[in-house]
Protein backbone atom coordinates (compact mmCIF):
# COMPACT_ATOMS: atom_id res chain seq x y z
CA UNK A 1 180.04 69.86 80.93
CA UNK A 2 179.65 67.63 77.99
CA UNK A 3 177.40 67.80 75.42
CA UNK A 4 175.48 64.97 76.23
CA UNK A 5 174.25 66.08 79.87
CA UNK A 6 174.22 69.71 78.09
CA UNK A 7 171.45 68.78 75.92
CA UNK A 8 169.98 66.28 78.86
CA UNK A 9 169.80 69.44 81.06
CA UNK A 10 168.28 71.23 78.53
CA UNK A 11 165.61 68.76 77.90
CA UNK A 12 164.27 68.12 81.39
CA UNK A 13 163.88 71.82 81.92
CA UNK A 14 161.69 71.74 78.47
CA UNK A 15 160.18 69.15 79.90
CA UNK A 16 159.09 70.72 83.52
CA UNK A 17 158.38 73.82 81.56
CA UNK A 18 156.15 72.02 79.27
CA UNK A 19 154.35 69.97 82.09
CA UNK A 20 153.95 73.39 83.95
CA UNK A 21 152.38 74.72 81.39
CA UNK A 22 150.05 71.57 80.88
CA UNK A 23 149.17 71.25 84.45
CA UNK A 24 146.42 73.04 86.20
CA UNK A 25 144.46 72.94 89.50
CA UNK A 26 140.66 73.50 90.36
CA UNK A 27 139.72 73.62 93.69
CA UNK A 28 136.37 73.21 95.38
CA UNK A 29 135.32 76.93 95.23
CA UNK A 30 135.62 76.83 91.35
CA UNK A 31 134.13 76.02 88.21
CA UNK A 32 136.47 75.28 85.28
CA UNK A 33 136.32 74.82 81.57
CA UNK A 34 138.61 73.96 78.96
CA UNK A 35 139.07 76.05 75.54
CA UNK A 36 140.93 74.92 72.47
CA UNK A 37 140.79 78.21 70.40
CA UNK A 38 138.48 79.73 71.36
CA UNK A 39 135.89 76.93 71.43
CA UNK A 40 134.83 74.95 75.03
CA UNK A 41 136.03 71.32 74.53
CA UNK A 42 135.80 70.23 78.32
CA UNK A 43 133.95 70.82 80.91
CA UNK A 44 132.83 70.13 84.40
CA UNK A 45 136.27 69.73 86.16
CA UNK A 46 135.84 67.84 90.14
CA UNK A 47 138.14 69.14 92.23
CA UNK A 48 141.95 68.21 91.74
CA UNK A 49 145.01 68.15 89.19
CA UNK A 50 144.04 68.12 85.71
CA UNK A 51 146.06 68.63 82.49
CA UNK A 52 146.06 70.24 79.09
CA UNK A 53 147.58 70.88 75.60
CA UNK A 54 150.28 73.67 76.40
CA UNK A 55 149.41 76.62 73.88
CA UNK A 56 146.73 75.25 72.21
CA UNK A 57 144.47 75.07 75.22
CA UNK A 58 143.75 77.31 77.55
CA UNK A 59 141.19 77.09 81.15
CA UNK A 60 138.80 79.76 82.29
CA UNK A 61 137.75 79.64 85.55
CA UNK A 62 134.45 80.69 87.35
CA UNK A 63 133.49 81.33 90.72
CA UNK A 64 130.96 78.62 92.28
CA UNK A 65 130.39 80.65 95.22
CA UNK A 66 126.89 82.62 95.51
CA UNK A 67 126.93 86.55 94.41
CA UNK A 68 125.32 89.52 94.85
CA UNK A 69 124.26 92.03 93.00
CA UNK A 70 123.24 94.93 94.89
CA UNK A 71 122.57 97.99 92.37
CA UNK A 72 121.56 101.26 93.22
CA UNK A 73 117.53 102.07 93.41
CA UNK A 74 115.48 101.48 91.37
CA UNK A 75 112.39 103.74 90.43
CA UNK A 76 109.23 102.04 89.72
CA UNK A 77 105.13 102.95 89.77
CA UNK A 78 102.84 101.14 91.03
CA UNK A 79 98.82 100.52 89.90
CA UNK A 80 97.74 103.51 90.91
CA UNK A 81 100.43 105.25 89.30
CA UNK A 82 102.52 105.96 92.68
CA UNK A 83 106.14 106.18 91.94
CA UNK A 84 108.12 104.28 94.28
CA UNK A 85 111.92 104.36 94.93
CA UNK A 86 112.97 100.49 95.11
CA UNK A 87 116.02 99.46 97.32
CA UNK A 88 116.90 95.64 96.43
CA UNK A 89 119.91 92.81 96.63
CA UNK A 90 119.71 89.62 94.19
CA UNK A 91 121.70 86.43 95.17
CA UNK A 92 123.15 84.19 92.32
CA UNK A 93 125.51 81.89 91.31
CA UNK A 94 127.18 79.87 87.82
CA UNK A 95 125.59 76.33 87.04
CA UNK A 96 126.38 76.00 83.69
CA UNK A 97 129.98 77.42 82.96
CA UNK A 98 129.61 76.61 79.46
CA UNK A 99 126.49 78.70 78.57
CA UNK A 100 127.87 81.17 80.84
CA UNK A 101 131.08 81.57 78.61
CA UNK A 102 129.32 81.72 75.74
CA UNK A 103 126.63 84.41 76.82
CA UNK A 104 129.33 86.54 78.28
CA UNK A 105 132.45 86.03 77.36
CA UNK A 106 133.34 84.89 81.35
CA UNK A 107 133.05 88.54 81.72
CA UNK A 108 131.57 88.53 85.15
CA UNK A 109 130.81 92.21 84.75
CA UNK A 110 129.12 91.75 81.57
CA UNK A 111 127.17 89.42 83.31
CA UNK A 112 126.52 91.75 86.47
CA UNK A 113 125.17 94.27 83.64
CA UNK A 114 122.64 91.71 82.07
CA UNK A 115 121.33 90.44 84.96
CA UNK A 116 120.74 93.91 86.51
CA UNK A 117 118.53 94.95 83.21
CA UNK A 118 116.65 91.53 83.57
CA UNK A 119 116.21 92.41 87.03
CA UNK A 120 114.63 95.65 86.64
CA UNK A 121 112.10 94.30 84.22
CA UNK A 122 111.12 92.13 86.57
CA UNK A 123 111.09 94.56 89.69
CA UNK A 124 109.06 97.27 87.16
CA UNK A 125 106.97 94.39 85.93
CA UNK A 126 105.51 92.78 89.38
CA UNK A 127 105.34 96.49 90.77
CA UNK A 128 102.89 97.55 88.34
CA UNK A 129 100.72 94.94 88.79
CA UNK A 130 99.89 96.07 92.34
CA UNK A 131 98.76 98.87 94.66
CA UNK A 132 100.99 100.81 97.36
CA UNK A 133 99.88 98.69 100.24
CA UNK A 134 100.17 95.25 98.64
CA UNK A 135 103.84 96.10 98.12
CA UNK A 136 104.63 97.54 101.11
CA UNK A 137 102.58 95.46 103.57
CA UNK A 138 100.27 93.20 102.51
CA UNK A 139 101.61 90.68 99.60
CA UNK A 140 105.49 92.01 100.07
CA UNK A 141 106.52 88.32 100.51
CA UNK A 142 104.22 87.22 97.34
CA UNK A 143 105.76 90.45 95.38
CA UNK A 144 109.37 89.10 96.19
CA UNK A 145 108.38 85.52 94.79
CA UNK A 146 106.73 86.64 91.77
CA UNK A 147 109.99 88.98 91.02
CA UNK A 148 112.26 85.93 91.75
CA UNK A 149 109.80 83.58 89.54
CA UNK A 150 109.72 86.24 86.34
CA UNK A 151 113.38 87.06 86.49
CA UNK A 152 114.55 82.96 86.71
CA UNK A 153 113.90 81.86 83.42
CA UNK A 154 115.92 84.63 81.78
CA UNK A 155 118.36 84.42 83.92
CA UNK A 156 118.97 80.69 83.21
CA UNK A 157 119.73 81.61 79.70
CA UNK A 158 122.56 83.14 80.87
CA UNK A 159 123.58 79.55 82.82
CA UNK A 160 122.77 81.16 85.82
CA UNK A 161 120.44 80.44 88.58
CA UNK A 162 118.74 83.25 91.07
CA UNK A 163 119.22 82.20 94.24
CA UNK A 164 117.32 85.08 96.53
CA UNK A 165 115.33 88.27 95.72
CA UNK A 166 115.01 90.86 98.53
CA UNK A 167 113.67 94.19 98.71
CA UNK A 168 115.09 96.14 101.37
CA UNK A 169 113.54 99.68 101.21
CA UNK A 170 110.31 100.67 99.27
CA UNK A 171 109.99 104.60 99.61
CA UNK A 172 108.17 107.33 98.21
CA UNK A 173 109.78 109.84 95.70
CA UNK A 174 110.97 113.16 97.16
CA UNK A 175 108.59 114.85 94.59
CA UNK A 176 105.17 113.01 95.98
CA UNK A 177 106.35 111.84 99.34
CA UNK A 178 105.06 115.43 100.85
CA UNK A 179 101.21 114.99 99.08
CA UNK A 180 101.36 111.45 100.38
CA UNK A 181 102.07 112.77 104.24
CA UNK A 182 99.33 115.24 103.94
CA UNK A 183 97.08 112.59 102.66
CA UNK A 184 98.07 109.95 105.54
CA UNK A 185 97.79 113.05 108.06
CA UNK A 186 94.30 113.53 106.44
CA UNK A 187 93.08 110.38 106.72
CA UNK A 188 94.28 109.65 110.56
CA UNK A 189 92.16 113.09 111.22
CA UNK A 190 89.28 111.53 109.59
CA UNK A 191 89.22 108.19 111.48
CA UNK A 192 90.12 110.75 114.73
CA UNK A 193 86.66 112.85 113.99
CA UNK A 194 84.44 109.20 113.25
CA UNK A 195 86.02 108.46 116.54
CA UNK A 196 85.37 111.43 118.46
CA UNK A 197 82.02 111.75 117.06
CA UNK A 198 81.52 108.21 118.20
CA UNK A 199 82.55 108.62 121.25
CA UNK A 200 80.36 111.78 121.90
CA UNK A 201 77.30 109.95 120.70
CA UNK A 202 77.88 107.31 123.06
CA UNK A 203 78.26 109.91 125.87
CA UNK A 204 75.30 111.72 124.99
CA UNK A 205 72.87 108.02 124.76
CA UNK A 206 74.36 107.17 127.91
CA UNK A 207 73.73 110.95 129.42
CA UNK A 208 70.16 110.73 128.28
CA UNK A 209 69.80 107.13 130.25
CA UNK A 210 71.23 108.10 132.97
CA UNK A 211 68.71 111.22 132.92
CA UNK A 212 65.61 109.19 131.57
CA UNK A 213 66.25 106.64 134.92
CA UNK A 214 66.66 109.35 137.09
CA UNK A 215 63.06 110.86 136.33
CA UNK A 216 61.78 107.75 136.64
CA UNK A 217 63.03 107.00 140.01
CA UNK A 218 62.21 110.58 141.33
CA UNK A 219 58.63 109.87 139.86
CA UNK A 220 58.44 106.49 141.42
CA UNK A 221 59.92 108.23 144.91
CA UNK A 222 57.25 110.91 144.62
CA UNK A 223 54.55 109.05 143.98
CA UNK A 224 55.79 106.29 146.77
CA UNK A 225 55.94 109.22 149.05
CA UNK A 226 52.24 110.57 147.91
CA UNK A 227 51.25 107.36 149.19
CA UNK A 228 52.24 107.47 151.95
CA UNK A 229 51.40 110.75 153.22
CA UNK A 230 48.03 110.26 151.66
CA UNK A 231 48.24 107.04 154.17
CA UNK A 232 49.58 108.92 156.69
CA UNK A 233 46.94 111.82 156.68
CA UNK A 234 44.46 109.69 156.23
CA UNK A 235 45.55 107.78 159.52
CA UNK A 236 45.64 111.16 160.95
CA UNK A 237 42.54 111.92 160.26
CA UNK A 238 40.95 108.68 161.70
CA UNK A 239 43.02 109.37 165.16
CA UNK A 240 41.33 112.94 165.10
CA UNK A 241 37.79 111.81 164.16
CA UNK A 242 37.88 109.02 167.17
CA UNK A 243 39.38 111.18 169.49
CA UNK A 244 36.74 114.23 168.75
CA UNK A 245 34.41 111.37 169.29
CA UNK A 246 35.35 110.49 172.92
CA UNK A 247 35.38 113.91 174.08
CA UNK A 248 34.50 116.54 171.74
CA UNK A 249 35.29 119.28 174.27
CA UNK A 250 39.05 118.51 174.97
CA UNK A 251 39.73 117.97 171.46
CA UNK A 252 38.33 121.29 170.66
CA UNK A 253 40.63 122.48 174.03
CA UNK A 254 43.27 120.57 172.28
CA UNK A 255 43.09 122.46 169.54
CA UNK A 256 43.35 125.67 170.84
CA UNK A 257 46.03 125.37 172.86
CA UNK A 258 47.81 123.77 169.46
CA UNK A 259 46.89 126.92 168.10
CA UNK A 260 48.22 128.82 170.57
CA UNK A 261 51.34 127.55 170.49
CA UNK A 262 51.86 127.75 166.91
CA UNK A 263 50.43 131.80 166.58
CA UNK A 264 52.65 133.05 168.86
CA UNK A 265 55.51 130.17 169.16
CA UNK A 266 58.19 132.59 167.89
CA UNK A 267 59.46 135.69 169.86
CA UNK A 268 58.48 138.97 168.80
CA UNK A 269 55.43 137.60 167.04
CA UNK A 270 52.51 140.17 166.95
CA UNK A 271 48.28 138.94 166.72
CA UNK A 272 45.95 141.92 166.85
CA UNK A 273 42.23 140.11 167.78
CA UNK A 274 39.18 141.23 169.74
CA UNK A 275 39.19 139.87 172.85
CA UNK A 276 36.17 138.36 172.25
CA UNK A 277 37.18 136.51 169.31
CA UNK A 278 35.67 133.05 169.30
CA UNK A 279 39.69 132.26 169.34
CA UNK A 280 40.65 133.46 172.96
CA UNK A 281 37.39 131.75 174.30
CA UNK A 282 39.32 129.51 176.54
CA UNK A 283 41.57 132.11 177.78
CA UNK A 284 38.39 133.74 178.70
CA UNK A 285 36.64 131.11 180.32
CA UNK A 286 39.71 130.17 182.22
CA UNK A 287 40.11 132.16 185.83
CA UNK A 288 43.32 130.68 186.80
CA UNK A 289 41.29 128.67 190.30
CA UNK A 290 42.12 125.87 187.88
């Protein structure tokens, strides 16, 4: 080989080695910014084939996907002083590659680490502005906003932007969960007894009703039924007096005989007289011809 190709040879591998080294891709999962030592001169790279100063210049890249941070939890008390064992996830992602560089270095764990601590504040912050139920039950959907809405603007110095803020478990501490059983357990006896008692005052109002109507109906039936009789005997009475009228002698016959039959209705029955008691007189008079 001569000289001439030797040295042609030579330069077009220089030359694919230096346009290897200038060329570089960023695709559309990727954010992508230029450094010329040590100082961002470009920025905001679209998707494609893009070229640089071999040596001189170097590219970072970033992902543009969303994250997650999903630390381990966190304790927190409350406004009644309640500590509370806080379970969470935070979703974010890179806007602005150039403040992000130059907060962090690129160091995406750096940046894990910052946003964690600016997190917490926030969690520790919007927890202690509220009671046990509001961020349990209540206002749990507020709380998450509010945490989201303090943690944002720190965040963004960072050139990042939080997506999503989610709590997944709120729990008690090992160390007051027990107390806060026995108090719940207290309290659902409490509203049992108002309930009970309740329901046994009810009974009893109900008991004495039912009591206090059924006097009154066996009043009203007794009385109804003194009526009557008292119509009854006094019907009686009339039938007696106008048939003693008619014929004096067989209603006083009558009579007799009626109490006849009822002295001595019943065997074994035993009626020691005088014979001439006024009260055999028709036994007397009678001789049997009739």
């Amino acid at each position: 080989m001569t000289s001439g190709r030797f040295a042609f040879v030579v330069l077009l591998g220089l030359a694919f080695v230096v346009i290897g080294l200038s060329a570089f891709t960023v695709n559309e999962r990727e954010r992508a910014i230029k450094l010329q030592l040590g100082q961002v001169v470009e920025a905001d790279y679209q998707p494609g084939l893009h070229f640089k100063w071999p040596v001189v210049q170097n590219i970072r890249k970033f992902p543009k996907r969303i994250l997650t941070i999903s630390d381990r939890p966190e304790r927190v008390f409350t406004a009644e002083n309640e500590a509370l064992q806080v379970d969470f996830f935070v979703k974010w992602r890179i806007v602005d590659p150039v403040r992000f560089y130059t907060s962090t270095g690129g160091a995406q764990v750096v940046a894990n680490d910052r946003l964690s601590e600016i997190i917490k504040n926030a969690v520790v912050t919007e927890f202690g502005k509220r009671t046990v139920v509001e961020a349990i039950s209540v206002g749990r959907a507020e709380l998450m906003r509010d945490m989201l809405s303090t943690a944002a603007p720190t965040a963004e110095d960072l050139g990042v932007e939080l997506i999503d803020f989610r709590v997944k478990q709120v729990e008690f501490m090992d160390d007051v969960r027990n107390s806060v059983y026995q108090q719940m357990a207290a309290e659902r006896a409490r509203i049992a007894a108002e309930r009970r008692a309740t329901g046994r005052a009810v009974a009893e109002e109900k008991r004495a009703g039912a009591d206090r109507e059924r006097t009154i109906i066996l009043a009203d039936a007794y009385r109804d039924g003194q009526k009557i009789r008292g119509t009854g005997d006094a019907r009686a009475a009339e039938i007696y007096a106008s048939a003693y009228n008619r014929d004096p002698e067989f209603y006083a016959f009558y009579r007799s005989i009626d109490a006849y039959r009822k002295s001595m209705g019943k065997p074994g029955d035993l009626l020691v007289l005088d014979p001439n008691n006024d009260f055999f007189r028709y036994l007397n008079e009678s001789d049997g011809s009739r």
